[in-house]
C-alpha atoms as a PDB file:
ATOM      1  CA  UNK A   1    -108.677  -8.817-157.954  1.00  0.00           C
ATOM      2  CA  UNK A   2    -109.594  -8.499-154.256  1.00  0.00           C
ATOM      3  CA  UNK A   3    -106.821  -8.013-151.605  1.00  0.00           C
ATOM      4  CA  UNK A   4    -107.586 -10.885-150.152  1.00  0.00           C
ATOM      5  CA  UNK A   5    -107.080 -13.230-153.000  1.00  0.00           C
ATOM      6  CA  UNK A   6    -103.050 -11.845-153.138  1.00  0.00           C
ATOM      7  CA  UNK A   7    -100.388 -14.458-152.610  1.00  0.00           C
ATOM      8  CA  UNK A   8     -97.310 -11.962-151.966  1.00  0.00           C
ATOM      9  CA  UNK A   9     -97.366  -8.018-151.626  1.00  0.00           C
ATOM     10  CA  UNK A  10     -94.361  -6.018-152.075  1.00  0.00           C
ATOM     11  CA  UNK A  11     -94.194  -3.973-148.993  1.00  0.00           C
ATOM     12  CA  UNK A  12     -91.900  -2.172-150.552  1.00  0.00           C
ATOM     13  CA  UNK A  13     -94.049  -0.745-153.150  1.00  0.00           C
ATOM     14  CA  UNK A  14     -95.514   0.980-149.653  1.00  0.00           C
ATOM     15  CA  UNK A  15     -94.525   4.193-147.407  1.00  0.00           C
ATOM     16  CA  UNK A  16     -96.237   4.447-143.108  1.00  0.00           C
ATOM     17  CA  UNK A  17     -98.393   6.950-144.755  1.00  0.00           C
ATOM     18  CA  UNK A  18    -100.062   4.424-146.483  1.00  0.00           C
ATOM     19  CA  UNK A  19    -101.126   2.288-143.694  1.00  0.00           C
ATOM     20  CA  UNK A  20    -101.214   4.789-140.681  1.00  0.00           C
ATOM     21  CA  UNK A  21    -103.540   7.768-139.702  1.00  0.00           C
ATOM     22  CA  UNK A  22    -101.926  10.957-138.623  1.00  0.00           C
ATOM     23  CA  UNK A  23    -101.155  12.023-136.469  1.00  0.00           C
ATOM     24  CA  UNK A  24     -99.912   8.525-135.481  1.00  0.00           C
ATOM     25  CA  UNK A  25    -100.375   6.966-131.844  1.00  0.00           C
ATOM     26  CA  UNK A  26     -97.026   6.203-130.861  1.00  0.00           C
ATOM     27  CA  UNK A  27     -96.208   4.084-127.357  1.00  0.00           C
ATOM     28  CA  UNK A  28     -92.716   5.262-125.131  1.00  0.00           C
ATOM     29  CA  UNK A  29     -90.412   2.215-124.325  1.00  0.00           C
ATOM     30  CA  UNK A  30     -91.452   2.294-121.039  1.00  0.00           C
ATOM     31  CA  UNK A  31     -94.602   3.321-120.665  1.00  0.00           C
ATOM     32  CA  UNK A  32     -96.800   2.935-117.363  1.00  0.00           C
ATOM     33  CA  UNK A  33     -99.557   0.259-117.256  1.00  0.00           C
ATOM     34  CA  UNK A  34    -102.031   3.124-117.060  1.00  0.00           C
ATOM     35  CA  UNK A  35    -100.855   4.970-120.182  1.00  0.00           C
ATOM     36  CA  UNK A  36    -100.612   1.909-122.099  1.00  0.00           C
ATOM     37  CA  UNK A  37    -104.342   1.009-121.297  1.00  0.00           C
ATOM     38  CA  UNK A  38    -105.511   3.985-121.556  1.00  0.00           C
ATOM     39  CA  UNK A  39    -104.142   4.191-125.228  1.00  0.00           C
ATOM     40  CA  UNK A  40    -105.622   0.601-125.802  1.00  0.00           C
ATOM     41  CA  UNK A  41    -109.059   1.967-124.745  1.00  0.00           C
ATOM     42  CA  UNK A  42    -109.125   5.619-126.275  1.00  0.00           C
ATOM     43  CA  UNK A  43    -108.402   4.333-129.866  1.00  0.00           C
ATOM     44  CA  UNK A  44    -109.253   1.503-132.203  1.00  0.00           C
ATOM     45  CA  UNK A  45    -106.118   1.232-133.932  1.00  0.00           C
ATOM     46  CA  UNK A  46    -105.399  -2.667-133.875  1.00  0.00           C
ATOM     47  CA  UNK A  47    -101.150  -1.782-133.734  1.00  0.00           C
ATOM     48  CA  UNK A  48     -98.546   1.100-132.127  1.00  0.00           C
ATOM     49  CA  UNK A  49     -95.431   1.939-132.848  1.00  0.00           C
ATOM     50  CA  UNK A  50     -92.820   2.038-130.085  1.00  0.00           C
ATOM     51  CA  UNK A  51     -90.580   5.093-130.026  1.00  0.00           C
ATOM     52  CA  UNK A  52     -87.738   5.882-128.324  1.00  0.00           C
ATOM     53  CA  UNK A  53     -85.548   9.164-128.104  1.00  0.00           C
ATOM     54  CA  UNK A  54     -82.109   8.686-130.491  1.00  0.00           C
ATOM     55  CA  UNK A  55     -79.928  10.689-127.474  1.00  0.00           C
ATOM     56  CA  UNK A  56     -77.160  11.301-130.513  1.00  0.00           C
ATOM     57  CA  UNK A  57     -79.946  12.829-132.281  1.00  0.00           C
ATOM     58  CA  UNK A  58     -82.673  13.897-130.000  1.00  0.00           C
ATOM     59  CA  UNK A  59     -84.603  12.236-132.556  1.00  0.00           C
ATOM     60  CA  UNK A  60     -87.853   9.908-131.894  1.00  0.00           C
ATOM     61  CA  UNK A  61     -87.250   6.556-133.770  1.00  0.00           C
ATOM     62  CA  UNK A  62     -88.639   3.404-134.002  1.00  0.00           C
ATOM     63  CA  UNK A  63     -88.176   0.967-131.494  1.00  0.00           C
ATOM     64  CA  UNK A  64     -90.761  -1.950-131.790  1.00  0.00           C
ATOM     65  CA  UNK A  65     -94.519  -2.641-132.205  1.00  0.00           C
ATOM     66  CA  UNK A  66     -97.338  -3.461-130.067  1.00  0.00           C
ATOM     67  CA  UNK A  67    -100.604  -4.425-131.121  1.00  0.00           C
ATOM     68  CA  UNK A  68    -103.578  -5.993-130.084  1.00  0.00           C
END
């Protein structure tokens, strides 16, 4: 049965490797107007992730999502 023709998906049943490249494209919080074009332009992804720094941590984790 094509993809297409699917009702529901369990996105569950799924892990970021699945539907991301590596190494992923990832966009800062706040990132300039000229890095965030330049991103848009360099790649053909159709979605980012936004990251920021955990400062408990110092880890980089998940903060939003910007696509196209």
């Amino acid at each position: 049965m094509p993809l297409w023709y699917v009702t529901r998906i369990n996105l569950e049943l799924f892990e970021a490797g699945d539907v991301m490249s590596h190494p992923v494209t990832t966009i800062a919080t706040r990132p300039s107007v000229y890095s965030l074009a330049r991103v848009l332009l360099d790649t053909h992804h159709s979605g980012f992730p936004v990251t920021q720094i955990n400062h408990d941590t110092g880890n980089e984790v998940a903060h939003g999502l910007i696509t196209r």
